[in-house]
Protein backbone atom coordinates (compact mmCIF):
# COMPACT_ATOMS: atom_id res chain seq x y z
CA UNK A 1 151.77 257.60 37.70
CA UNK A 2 150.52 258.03 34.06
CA UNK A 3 147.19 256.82 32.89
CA UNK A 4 148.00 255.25 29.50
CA UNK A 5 144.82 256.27 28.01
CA UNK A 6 146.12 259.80 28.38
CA UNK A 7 149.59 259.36 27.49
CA UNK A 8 149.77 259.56 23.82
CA UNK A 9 152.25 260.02 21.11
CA UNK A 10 156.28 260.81 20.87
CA UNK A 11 157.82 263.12 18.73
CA UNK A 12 154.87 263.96 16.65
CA UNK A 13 153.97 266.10 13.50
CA UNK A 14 154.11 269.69 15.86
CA UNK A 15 157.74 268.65 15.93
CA UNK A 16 157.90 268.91 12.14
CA UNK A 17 157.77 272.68 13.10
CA UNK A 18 161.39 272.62 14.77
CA UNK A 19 164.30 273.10 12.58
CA UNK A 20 166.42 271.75 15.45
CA UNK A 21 164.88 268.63 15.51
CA UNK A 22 163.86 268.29 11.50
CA UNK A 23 167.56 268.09 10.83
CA UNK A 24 168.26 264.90 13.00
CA UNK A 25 167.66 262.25 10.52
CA UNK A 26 170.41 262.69 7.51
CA UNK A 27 174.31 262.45 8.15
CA UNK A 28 173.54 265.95 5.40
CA UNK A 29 173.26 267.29 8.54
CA UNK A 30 177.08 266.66 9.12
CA UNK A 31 178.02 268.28 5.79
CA UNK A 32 176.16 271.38 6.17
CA UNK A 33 172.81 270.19 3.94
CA UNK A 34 169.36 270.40 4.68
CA UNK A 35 168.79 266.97 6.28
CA UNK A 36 165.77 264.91 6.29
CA UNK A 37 163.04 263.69 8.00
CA UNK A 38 161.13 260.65 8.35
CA UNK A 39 158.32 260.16 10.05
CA UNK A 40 156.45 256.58 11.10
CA UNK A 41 152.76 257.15 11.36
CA UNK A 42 150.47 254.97 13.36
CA UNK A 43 147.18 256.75 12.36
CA UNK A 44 146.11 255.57 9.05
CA UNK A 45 143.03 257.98 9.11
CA UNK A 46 145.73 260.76 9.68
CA UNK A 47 147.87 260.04 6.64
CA UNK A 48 146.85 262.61 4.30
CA UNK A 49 147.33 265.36 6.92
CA UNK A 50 150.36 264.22 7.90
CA UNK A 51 151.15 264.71 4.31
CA UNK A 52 149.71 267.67 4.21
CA UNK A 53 151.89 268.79 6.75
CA UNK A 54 154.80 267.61 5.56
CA UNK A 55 154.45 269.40 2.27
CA UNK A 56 153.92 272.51 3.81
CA UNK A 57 157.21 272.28 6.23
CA UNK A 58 159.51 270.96 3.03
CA UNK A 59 158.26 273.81 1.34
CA UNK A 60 158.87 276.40 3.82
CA UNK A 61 162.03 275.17 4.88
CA UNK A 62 163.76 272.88 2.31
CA UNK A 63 163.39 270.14 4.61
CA UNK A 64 162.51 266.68 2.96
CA UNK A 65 160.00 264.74 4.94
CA UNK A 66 158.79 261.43 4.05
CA UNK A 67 155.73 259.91 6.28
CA UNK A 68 155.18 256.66 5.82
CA UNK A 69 151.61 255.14 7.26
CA UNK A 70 151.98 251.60 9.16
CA UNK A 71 148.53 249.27 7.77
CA UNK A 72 145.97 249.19 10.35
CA UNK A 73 147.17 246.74 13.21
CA UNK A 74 150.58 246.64 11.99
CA UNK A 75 152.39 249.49 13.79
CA UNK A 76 154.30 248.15 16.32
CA UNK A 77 155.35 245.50 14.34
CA UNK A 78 156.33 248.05 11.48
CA UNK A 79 158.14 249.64 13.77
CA UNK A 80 160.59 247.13 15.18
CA UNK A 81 161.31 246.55 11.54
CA UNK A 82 161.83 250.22 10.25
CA UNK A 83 164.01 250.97 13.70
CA UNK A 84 166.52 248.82 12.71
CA UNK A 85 167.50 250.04 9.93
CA UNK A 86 170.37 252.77 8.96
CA UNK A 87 167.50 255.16 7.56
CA UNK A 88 165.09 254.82 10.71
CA UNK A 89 162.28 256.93 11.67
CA UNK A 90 163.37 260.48 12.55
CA UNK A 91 160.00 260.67 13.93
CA UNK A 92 157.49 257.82 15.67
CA UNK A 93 154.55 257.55 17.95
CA UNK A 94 155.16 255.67 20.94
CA UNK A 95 151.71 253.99 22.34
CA UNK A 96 151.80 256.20 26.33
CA UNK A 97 154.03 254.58 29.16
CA UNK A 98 153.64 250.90 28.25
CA UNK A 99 155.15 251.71 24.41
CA UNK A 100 157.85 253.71 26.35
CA UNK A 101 158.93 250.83 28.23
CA UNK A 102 159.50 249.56 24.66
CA UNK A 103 160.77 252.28 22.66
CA UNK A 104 162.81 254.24 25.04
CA UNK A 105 166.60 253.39 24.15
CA UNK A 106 165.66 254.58 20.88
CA UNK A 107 163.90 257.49 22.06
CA UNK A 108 165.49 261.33 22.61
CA UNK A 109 165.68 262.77 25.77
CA UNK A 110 163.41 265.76 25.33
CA UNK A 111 163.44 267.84 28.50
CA UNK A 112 164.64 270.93 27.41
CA UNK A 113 163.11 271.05 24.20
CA UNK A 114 160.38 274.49 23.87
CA UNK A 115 156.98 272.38 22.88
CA UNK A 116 158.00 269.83 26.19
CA UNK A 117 157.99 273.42 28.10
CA UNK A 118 155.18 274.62 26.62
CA UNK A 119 152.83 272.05 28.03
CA UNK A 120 149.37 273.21 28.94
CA UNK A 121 149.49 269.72 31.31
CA UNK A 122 152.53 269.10 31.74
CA UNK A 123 151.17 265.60 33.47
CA UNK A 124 150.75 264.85 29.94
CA UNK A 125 154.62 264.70 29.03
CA UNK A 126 156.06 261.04 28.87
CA UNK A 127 158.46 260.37 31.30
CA UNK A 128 160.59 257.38 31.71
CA UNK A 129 161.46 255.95 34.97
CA UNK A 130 164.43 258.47 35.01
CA UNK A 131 161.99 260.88 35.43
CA UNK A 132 163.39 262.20 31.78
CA UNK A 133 160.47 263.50 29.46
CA UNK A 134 160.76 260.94 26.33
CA UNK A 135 157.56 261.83 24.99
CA UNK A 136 154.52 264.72 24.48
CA UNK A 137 150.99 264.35 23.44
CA UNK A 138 150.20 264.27 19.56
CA UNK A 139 146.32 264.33 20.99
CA UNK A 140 144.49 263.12 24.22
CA UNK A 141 141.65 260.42 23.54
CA UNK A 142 139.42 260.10 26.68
């Protein structure tokens, strides 16, 4: 059993630094372009380095990536509006097991993925009641 307050974020920023993944939000993809990614951001104190980061990946790989900061207290609410749409977050934060309970039908399976491997603690890798990792830490608040 996972203790939420160490079960943190899904598909975060680190993931930014896998073409594999970067690729899965634009039907470009399909037509041999660059793709895109978007990324939902929960952390308004993050945004700039999130940005930061962003900038850095686009220029190194080509890859657009548009972060877009929720207002404080508004995430999950953000969320179930920006989901819905045809352009939805490529990448969002998922608040530990009780936000996966939420979130997972929209959520990619990521078991086989390297940085899911590559787990220091790999008790901190969100699993759904398939036992399926939907989810790794972004950071680990105590």
């Amino acid at each position: 059993m996972f203790n939420a307050k160490r079960a943190v974020a899904v598909l975060t920023a680190g993931a930014f630094a896998l073409g594999g993944l970067a690729a899965c939000g634009s039907d470009d993809e399909a037509e041999g372009g660059e793709g895109s990614v978007y990324f939902l951001n929960w952390k308004p104190e993050s945004e700039e380095t999130y940005k930061e980061i962003a900038a850095a990946y686009t220029e190194e790989t080509g890859v657009e990536v548009k972060v877009v900061t929720a207002a404080s207290g508004t995430y999950e609410q953000t969320l179930k509006s920006e989901i819905t749409k045809s352009e939805a977050p490529t990448l969002y934060q998922i608040n530990g097991p009780m936000g996966l309970v939420n979130w997972q039908e929209y959520a990619l399976e990521l078991d086989d993925t390297d940085f899911a491997q590559d787990l220091n603690d790999p008790g901190l890798a969100l699993q759904g009641e398939d036992g399926k990792i939907y989810g790794v830490p972004l950071a680990v608040e105590g």
